[in-house]
Protein backbone atom coordinates (compact mmCIF):
# COMPACT_ATOMS: atom_id res chain seq x y z
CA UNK A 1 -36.11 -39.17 5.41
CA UNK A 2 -36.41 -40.26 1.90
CA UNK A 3 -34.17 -38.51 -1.33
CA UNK A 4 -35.47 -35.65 -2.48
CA UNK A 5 -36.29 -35.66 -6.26
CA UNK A 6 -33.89 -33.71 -8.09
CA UNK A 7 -35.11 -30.71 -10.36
CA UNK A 8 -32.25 -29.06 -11.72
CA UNK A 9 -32.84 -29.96 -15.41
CA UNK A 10 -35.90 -28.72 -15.44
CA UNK A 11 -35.71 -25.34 -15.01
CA UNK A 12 -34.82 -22.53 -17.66
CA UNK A 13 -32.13 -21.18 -15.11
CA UNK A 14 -31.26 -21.80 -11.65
CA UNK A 15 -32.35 -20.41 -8.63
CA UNK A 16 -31.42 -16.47 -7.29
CA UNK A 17 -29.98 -16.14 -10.85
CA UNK A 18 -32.02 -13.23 -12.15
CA UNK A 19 -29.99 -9.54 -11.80
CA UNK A 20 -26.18 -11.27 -11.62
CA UNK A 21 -23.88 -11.16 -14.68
CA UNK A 22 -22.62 -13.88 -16.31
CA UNK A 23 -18.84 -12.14 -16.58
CA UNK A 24 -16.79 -10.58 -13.24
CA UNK A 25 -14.30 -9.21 -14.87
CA UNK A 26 -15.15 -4.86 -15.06
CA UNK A 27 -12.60 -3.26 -17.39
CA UNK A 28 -11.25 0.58 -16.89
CA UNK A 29 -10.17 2.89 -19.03
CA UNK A 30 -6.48 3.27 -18.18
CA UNK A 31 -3.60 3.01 -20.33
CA UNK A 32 -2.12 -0.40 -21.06
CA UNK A 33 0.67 -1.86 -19.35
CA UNK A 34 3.96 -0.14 -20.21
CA UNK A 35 2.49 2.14 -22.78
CA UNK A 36 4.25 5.12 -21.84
CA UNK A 37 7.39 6.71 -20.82
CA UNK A 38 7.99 6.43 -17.18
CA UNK A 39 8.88 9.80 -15.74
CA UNK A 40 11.35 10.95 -12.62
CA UNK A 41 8.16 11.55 -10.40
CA UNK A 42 6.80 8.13 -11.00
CA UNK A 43 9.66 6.12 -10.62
CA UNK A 44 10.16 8.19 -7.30
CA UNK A 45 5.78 7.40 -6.07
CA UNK A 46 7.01 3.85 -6.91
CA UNK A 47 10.02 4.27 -4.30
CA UNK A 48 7.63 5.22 -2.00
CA UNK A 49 5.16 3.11 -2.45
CA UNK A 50 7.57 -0.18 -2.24
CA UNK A 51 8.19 0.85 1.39
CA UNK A 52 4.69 0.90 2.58
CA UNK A 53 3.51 -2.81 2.64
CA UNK A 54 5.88 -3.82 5.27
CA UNK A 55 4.41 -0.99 7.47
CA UNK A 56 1.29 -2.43 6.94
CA UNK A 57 2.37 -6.03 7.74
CA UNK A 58 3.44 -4.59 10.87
CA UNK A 59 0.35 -2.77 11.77
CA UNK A 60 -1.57 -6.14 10.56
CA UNK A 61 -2.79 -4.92 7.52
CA UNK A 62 -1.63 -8.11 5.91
CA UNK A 63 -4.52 -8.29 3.01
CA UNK A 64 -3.42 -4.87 2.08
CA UNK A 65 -0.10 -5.02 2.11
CA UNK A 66 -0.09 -8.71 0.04
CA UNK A 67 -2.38 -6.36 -2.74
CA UNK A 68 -0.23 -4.03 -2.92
CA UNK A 69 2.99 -6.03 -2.65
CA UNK A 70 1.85 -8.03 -6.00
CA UNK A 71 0.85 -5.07 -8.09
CA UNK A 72 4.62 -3.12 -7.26
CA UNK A 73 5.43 -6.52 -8.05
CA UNK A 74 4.40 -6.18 -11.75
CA UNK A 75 4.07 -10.43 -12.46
CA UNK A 76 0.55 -9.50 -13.32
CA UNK A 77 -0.86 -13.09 -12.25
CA UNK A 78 -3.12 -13.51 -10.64
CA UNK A 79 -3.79 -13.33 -6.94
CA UNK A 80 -5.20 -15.62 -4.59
CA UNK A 81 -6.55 -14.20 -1.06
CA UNK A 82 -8.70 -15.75 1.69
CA UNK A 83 -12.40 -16.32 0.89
CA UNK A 84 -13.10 -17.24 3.95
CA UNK A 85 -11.85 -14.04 5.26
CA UNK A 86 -13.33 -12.00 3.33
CA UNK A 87 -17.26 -14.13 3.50
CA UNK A 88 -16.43 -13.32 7.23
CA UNK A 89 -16.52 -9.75 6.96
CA UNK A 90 -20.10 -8.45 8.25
CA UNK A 91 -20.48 -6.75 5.32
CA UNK A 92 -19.82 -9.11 2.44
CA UNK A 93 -21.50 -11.45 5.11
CA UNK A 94 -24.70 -10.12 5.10
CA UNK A 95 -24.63 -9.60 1.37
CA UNK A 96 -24.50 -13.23 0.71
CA UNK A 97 -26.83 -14.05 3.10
CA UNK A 98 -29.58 -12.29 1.42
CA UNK A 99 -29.10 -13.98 -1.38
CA UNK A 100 -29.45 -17.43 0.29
CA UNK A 101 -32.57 -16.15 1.43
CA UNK A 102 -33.89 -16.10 -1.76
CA UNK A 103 -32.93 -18.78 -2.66
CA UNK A 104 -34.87 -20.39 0.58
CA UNK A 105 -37.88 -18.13 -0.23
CA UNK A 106 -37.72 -19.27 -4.32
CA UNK A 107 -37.33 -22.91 -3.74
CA UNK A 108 -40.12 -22.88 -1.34
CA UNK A 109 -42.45 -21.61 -3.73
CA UNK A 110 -42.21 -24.05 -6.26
CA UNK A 111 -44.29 -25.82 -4.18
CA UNK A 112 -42.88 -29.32 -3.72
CA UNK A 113 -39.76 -30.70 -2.19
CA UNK A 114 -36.43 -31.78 -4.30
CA UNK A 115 -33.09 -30.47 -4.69
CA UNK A 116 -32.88 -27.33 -7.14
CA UNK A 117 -29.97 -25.83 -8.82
CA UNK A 118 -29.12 -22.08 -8.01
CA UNK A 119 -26.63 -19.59 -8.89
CA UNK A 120 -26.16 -15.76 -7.89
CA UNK A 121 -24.41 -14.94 -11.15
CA UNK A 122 -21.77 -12.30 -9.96
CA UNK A 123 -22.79 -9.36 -7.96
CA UNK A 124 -20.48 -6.42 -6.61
CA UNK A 125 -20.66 -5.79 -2.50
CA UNK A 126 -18.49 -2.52 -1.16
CA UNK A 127 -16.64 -2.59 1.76
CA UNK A 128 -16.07 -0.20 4.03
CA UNK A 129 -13.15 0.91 6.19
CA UNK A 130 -15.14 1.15 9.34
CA UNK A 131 -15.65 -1.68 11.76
CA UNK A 132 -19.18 -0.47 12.94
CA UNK A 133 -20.47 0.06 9.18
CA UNK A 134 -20.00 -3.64 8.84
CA UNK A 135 -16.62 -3.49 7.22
CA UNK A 136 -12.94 -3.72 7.45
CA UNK A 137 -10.17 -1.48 7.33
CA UNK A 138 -7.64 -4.63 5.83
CA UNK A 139 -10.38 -5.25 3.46
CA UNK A 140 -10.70 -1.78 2.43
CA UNK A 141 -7.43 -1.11 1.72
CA UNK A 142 -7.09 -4.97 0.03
CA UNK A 143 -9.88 -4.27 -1.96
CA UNK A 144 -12.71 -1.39 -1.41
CA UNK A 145 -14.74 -3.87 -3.20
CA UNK A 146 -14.92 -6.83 -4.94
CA UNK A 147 -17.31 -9.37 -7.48
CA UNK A 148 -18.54 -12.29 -5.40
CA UNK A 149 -20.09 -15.68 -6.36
CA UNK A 150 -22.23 -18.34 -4.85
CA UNK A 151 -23.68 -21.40 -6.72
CA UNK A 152 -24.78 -24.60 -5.48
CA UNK A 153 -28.03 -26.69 -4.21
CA UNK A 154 -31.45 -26.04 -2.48
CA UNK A 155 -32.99 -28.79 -0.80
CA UNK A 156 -36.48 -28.57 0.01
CA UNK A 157 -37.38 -31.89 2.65
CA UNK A 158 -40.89 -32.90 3.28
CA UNK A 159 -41.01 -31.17 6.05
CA UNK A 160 -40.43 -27.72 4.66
CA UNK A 161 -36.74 -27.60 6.14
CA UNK A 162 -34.51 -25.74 3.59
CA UNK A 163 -30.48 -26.58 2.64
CA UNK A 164 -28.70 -25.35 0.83
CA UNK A 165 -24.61 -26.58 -0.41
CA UNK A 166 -22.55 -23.96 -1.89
CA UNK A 167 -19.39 -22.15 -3.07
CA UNK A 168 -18.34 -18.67 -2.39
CA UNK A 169 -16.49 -17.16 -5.33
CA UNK A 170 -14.42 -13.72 -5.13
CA UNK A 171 -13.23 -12.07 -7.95
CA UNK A 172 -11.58 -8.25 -8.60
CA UNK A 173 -9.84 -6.88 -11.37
CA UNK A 174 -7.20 -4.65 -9.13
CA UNK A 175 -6.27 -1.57 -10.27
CA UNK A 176 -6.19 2.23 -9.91
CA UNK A 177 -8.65 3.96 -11.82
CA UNK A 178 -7.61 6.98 -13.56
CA UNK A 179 -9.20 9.97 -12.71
CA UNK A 180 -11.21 8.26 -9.16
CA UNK A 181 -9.62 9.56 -6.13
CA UNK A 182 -9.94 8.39 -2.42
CA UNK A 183 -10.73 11.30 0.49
CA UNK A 184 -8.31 13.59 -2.00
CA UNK A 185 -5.49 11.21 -3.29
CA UNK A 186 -5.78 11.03 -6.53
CA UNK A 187 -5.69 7.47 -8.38
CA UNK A 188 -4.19 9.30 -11.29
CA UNK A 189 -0.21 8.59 -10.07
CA UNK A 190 -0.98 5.14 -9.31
CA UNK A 191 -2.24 3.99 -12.20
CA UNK A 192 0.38 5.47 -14.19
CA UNK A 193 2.74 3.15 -12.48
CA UNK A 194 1.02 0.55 -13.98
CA UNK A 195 0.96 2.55 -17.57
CA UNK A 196 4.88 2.65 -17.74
CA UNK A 197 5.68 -0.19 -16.42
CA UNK A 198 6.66 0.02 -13.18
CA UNK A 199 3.85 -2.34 -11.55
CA UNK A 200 1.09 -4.23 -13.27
CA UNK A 201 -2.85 -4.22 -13.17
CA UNK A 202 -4.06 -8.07 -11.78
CA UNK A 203 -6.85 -9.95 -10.82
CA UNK A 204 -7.96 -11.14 -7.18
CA UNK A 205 -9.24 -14.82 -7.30
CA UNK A 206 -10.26 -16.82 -4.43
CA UNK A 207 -13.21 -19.64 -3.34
CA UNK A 208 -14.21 -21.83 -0.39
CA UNK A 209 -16.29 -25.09 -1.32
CA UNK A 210 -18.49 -26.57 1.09
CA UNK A 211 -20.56 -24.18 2.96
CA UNK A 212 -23.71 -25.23 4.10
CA UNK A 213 -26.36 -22.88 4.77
CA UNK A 214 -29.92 -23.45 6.82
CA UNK A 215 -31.94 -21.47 8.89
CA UNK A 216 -31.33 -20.53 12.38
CA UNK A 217 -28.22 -19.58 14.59
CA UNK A 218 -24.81 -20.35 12.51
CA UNK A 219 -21.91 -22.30 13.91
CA UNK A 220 -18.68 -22.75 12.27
CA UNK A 221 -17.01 -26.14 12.37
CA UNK A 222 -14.17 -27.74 10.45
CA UNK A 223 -15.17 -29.77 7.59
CA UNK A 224 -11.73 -31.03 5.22
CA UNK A 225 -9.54 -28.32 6.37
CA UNK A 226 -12.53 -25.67 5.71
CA UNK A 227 -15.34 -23.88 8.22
CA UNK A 228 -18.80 -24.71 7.71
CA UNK A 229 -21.55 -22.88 8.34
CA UNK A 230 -24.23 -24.75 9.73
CA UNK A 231 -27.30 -24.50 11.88
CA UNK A 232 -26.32 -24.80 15.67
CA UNK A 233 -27.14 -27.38 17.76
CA UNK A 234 -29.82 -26.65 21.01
CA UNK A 235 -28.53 -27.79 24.42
């Protein structure tokens, strides 16, 4: 099969593009970092709340307890989690796979074959904490939700087979909101730890480079110390 012509600098933007935002980042409205006095009660949540991620290590919560870990912390750096956990959750799963279906769908109908640039812009996905809903307790508790990523290539062959290479992007700016509250426990406390000083507001990073997506079944196979997803082999 023949190279496909390349059409990437033709277009005014790339492929699936339409609806995402240009920017992850979602900003709150809590207090900044170490802005006020740091009462008895707080410093006593904080107490409490340094002896819960080792309880969840134990219980294999480990995404959880490494969140929470790095905001009692108070570095504020960032943090960098597994992508490739987190595109294997159903729910975040089927999230990007909808988008790579329309990507498939928009190449196609421009009508001739070639190799087209696209790019979800960042889109939020929730994540639940039950299993059968398509989502993950860990995850949950890591995250509730996050700001995901993909950009890459569609190839469109001659024979109408679509590719496509791409990166998976994860981004969250971790925090407690002020005011939200979670069946009853109020975010409020939390986010006042962060307020006086006594952990710090981050951000969640993460990628995986290499995935391939095509239709059909899916297989995973190592590819430089990564899993690719690629159409399964018959027989």
């Amino acid at each position: 099969m023949g190279s496909s012509p390349t059409h990437e600098g033709t277009r005014e933007e790339p492929l699936g593009r339409s609806g995402g935002r240009a920017e992850p980042a979602i900003p709150n409205d809590n207090a900044a970092h170490a802005s006020l006095p740091a009462r008895p009660r707080d410093r006593v949540l904080r107490a409490a709340c340094v002896a819960v991620p080792p309880l969840w290590t134990a219980l294999g919560v480990r995404q959880a307890a490494g969140t929470l870990r790095h905001y009692l912390r108070g570095t504020g750096r960032p943090y960098r989690v597994d992508a490739r956990a987190l595109l294997d959750v159903p729910a975040v799963r089927e999230d990007v796979d909808r988008r790579l279906a329309e990507w498939r769908e928009a190449a196609r109908a421009l009508g001739e074959p070639g190799a087209y640039a696209a790019d979800s812009g960042w889109r939020g996905v929730l994540i639940t904490r039950r299993a059968r809903e398509g989502g993950s307790a860990d995850w949950w508790l890591a995250l509730r939700g996050a700001q995901y990523r993909i950009s890459g290539t569609v190839r469109v062959h001659e024979d109408g087979s679509v590719v496509s290479d791409y990166r998976f992007q994860v981004h969250k700016s971790w925090n407690f909101d002020r005011g939200e509250s979670e069946f009853g426990v109020p975010f409020t406390p939390f986010a006042r730890l962060h307020e006086t000083g006594l952990a710090r507001e981050f951000t969640v990073v993460g990628e995986v480079d290499g995935l391939v997506d095509a239709e059909g079944p899916r297989e995973s196979r190592p590819r430089g110390g990564l899993l690719v997803d690629t159409p399964a082999r018959e027989g």
